[in-house]
Each structure stands twice: as C-alpha cells, then as structure tokens.
Protein backbone atom coordinates (compact mmCIF):
# COMPACT_ATOMS: atom_id res chain seq x y z
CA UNK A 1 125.31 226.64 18.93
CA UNK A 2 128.82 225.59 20.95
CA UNK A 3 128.97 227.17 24.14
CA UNK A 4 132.68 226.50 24.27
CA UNK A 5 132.95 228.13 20.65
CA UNK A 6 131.01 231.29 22.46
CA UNK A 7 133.64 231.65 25.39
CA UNK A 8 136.97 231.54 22.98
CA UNK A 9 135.69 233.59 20.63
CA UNK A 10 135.29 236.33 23.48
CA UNK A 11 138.54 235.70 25.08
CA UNK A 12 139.96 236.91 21.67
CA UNK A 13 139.38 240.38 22.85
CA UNK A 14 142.42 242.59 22.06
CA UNK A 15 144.54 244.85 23.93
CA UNK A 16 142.42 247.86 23.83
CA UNK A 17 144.10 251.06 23.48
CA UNK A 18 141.93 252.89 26.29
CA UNK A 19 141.52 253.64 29.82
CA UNK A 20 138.25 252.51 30.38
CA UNK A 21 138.06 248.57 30.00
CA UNK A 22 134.54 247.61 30.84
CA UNK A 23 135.58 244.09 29.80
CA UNK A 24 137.83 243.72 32.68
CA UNK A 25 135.14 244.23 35.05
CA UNK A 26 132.90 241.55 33.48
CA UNK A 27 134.86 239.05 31.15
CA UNK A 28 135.29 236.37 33.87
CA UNK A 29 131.62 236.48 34.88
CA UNK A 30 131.11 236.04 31.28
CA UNK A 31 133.59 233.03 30.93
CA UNK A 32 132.51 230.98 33.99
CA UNK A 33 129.25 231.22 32.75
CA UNK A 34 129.82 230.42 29.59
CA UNK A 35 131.61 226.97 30.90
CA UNK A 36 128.52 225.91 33.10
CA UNK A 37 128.22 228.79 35.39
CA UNK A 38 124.78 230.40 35.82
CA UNK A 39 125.26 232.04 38.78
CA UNK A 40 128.00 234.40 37.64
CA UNK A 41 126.69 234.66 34.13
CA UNK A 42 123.72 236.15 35.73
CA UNK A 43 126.03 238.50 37.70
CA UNK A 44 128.17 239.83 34.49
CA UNK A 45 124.60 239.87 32.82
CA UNK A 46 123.15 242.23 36.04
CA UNK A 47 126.65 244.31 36.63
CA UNK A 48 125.93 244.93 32.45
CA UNK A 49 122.02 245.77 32.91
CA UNK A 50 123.17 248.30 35.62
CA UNK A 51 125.79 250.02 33.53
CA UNK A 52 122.73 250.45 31.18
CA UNK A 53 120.61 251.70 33.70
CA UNK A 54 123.08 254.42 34.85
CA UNK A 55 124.21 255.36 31.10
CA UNK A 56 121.63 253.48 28.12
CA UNK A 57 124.54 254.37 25.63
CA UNK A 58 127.01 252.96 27.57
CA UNK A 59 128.30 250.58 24.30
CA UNK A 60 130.64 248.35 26.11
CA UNK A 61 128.22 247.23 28.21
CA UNK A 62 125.74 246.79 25.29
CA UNK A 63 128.15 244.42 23.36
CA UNK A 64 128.87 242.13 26.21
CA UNK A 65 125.08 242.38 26.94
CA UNK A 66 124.15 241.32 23.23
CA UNK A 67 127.00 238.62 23.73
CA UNK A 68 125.05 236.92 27.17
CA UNK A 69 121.77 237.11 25.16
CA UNK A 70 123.26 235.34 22.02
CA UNK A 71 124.97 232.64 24.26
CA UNK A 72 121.28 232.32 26.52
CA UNK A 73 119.65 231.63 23.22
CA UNK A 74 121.71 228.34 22.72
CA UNK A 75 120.04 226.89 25.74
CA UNK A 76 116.41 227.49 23.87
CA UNK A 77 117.79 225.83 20.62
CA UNK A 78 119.34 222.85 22.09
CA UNK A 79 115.85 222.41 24.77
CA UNK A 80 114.14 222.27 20.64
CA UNK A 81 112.50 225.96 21.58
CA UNK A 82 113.20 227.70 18.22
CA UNK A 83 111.05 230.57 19.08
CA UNK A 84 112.74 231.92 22.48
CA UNK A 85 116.01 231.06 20.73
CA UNK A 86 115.30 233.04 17.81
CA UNK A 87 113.94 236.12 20.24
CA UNK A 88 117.26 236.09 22.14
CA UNK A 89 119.59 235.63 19.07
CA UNK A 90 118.00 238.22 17.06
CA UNK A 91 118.18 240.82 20.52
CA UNK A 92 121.75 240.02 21.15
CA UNK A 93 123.02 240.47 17.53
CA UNK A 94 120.71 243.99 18.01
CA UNK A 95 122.22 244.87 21.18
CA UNK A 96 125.70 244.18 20.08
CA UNK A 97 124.94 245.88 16.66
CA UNK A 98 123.47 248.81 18.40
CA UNK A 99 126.93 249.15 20.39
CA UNK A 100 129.09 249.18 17.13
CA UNK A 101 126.65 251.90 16.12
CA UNK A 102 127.15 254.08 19.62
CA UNK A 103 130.56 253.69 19.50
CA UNK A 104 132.27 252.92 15.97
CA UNK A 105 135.82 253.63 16.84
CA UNK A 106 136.21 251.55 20.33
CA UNK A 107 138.58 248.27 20.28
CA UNK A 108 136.50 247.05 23.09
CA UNK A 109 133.28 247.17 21.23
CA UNK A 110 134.03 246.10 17.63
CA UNK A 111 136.71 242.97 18.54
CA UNK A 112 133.47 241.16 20.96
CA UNK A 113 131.21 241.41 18.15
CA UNK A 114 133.72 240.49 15.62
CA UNK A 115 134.88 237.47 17.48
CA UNK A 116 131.55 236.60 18.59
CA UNK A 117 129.70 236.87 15.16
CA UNK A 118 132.76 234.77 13.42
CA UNK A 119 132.77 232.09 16.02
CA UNK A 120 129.03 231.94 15.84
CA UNK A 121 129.11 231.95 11.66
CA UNK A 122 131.02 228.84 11.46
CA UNK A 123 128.11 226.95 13.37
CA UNK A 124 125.69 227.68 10.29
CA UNK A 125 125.64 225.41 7.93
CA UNK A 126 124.27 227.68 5.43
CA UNK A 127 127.02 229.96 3.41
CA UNK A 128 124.23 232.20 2.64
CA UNK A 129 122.77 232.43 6.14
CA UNK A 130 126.58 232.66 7.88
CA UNK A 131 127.67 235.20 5.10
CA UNK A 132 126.21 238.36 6.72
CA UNK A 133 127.57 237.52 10.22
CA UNK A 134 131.19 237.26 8.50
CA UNK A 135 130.41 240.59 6.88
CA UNK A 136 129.80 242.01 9.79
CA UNK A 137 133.09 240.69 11.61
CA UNK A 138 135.13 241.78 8.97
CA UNK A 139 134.28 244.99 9.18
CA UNK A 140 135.31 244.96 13.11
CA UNK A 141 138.38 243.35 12.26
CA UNK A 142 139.24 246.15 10.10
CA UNK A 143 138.24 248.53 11.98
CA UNK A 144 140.33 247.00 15.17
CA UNK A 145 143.12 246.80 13.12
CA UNK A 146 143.04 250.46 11.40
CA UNK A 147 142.76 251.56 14.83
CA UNK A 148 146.07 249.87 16.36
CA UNK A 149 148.26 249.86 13.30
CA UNK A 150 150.15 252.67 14.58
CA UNK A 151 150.95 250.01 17.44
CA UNK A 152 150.52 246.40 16.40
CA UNK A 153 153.81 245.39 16.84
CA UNK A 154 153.25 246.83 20.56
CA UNK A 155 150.53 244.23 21.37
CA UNK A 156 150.70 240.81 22.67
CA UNK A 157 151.06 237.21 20.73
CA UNK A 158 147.39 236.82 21.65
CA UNK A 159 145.64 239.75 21.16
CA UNK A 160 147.46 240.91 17.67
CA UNK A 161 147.39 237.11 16.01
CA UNK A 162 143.52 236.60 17.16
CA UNK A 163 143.02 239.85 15.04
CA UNK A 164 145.34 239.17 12.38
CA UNK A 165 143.59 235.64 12.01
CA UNK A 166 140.15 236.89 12.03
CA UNK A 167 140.67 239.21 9.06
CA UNK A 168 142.35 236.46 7.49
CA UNK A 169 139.53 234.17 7.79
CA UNK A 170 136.67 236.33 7.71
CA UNK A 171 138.23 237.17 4.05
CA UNK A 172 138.85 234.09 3.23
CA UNK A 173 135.29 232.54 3.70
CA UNK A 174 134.22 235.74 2.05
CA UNK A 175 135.98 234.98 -1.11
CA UNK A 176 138.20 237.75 -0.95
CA UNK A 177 141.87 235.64 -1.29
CA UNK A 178 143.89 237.89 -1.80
CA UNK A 179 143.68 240.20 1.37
CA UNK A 180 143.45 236.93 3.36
CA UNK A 181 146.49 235.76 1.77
CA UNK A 182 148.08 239.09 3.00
CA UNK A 183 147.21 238.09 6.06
CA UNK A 184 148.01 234.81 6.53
CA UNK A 185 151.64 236.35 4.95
CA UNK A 186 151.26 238.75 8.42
CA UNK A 187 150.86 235.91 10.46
CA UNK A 188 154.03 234.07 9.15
CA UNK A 189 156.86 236.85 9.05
CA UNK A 190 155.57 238.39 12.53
CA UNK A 191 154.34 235.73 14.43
CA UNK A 192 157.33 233.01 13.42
CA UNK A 193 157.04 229.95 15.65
CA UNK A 194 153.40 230.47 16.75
CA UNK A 195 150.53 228.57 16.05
CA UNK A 196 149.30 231.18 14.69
CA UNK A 197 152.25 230.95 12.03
CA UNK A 198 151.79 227.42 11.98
CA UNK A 199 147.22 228.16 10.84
CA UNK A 200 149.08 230.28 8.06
CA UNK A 201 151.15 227.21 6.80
CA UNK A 202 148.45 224.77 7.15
CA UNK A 203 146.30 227.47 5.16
CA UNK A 204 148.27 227.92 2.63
CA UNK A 205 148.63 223.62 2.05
CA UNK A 206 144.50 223.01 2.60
CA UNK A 207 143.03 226.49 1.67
CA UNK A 208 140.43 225.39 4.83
CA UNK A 209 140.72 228.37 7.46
CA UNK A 210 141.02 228.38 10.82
CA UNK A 211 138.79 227.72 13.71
CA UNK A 212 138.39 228.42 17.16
CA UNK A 213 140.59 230.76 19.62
CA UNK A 214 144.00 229.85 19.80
CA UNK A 215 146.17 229.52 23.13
CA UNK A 216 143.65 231.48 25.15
CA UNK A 217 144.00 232.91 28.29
CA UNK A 218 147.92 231.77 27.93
CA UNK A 219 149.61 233.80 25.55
CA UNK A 220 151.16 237.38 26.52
C-alpha cells in the first residue's frame, strides 16, 4: 500500500455543500501524517475518537477514522505483519462503510471513501480482489455527483474534475465504457485546458485510465 497514493486520494475531497465540514478540522492532521508525520496523525486520529465519544454516529468522523486505520495498516504490511494489517484494513473499510451507511446523502462522507477505496484499488493486483472496492467508489461518486448537479458548474477545477474523473475511471475499470466515455466527454468540454482535459485525451488514445490526484492542494 502507497502512503503517498493514501494522502492524494483524500485531498480529492470535494466542495461539500454543507455547513458543517468536519474535514476542515482534521484533513491536515491527516495529510502530515500521511507524509511521515505520526505525531499529528495521532492527533487527527484522537480529535476523530473524541467526536465519536461525544456523538458514536457522528459519520464524518467515522470515515476519516476508517481512512487513519486503512493508512495504519500499510505500516503492518510493509513490517511483513499480514495479520495486524489485515485487522486494521478490514476495520477501516468497516468504519468508513459504516459512515456511508449513517449518513448516505453527505458529500463529506461518500467522496473520502470513494477516493480512498479507488486510490487503494489500483494497488491490488488482483481485478477480482480490487473489483468490489471500485464498486463501492462508484457508487460514492454517483452519489457525490447526483447530489451537486444542481451546482457543478459552481465548484472548483479541483473538486468537480477529481469527481468527474473518478466516475470516469471507476467505470471504466468496471467495464462499463460507455458512461466513462460520457465522462471523460465531461472532462473535455468543461474542463478545456486542464489536465484533467488533457487524462480525457490521453484516455481516449490508450484506453488506460487515470491515476493518482491531480494538481492537489493547488487548484481553485
């Protein structure tokens, strides 16, 4: 598992259209930790655990919980450790899964998953084994974007091509070409001049889809 892969998959978090953005109280915790950090991955970790403590259903917290367990299990699979690893992927995959369940309808729930179950899939080697993972992110990608269609055009270069690019790839590796090629159509006409216009191109030359967050933390 890439820890670097972990930390720009979560900084493709959208523009959520609410007033309470958990994220912004934890995100850079979660980034300098994720970039060698222990000390304030442990903090976002402990500001999340007392969210829970004060509110078990709070589902924000829950995702970006789920997210510092899946990221803590690398450490056990790269030390050879398969067991811990296992025990702390399988609880942050719950945890974040549990969140989607709590709170269906939140941007700020369903793009971490998403982001962090796609960036994770494309580290398994196995179709079979990544498939489910990409299920699962497609469905937050679709639910993100259902959710802010009303206001896409409203959102930043960042926020509304990381989601447009997800559901393009997620369909893509899911075999479903012809929604991804609506997508990767998306990216083109709105997003002109963009790398994420220029993914689309390269896309529609090498039918290989795109990896990795793109122009993070820079883009407005």
């Amino acid at each position: 598992m890439n820890c670097k892969l972990i930390i720009l998959a979560l900084a493709g978090l959208a523009s959520a259209a609410t007033s309470d953005r958990f994220d912004l109280k934890v995100r850079n915790y979660f980034f300098a930790g994720f970039t060698g950090d222990p000390e304030s991955l442990d903090k976002g970790m402990k500001m999340c655990e007392a969210a829970l403590a004060d509110d078990p259903k709070n589902a924000q917290a829950l995702v970006w919980h789920g997210s510092g367990l899946y990221f803590q299990s690398a450490h056990f699979f790269q030390k050879g450790d398969q067991q811990k690893g296992m025990e702390l992927l399988q609880r942050g995959i719950g945890e974040m899964d549990q969140a989607v369940e709590l709170a269906p309808d939140s941007i700020g729930v369903r793009i971490p998953r998403g982001s962090v179950l796609l960036g994770g899939s494309r580290l398994i080697p196995d179709p079979a084994l990544a498939r489910p993972l990409v299920v699962r992110a497609l469905s937050d990608f679709e639910r993100s974007y259902e959710l802010q269609l009303e206001q896409l055009d409203k959102l930043g270069t960042h926020p509304r091509g990381e989601l447009l690019i997800g559901l393009a790839e997620a369909n893509a590796r899911l075999g479903n070409n012809e929604k991804a090629a609506t997508f990767y159509d998306l990216l083109e006409k709105d997003l002109p001049g963009t790398p994420y216009a220029k993914k689309a191109a390269q896309y529609r030359e090498t039918k290989v889809t795109q990896t990795g967050c793109l122009g993070c933390h820079t883009a407005k």
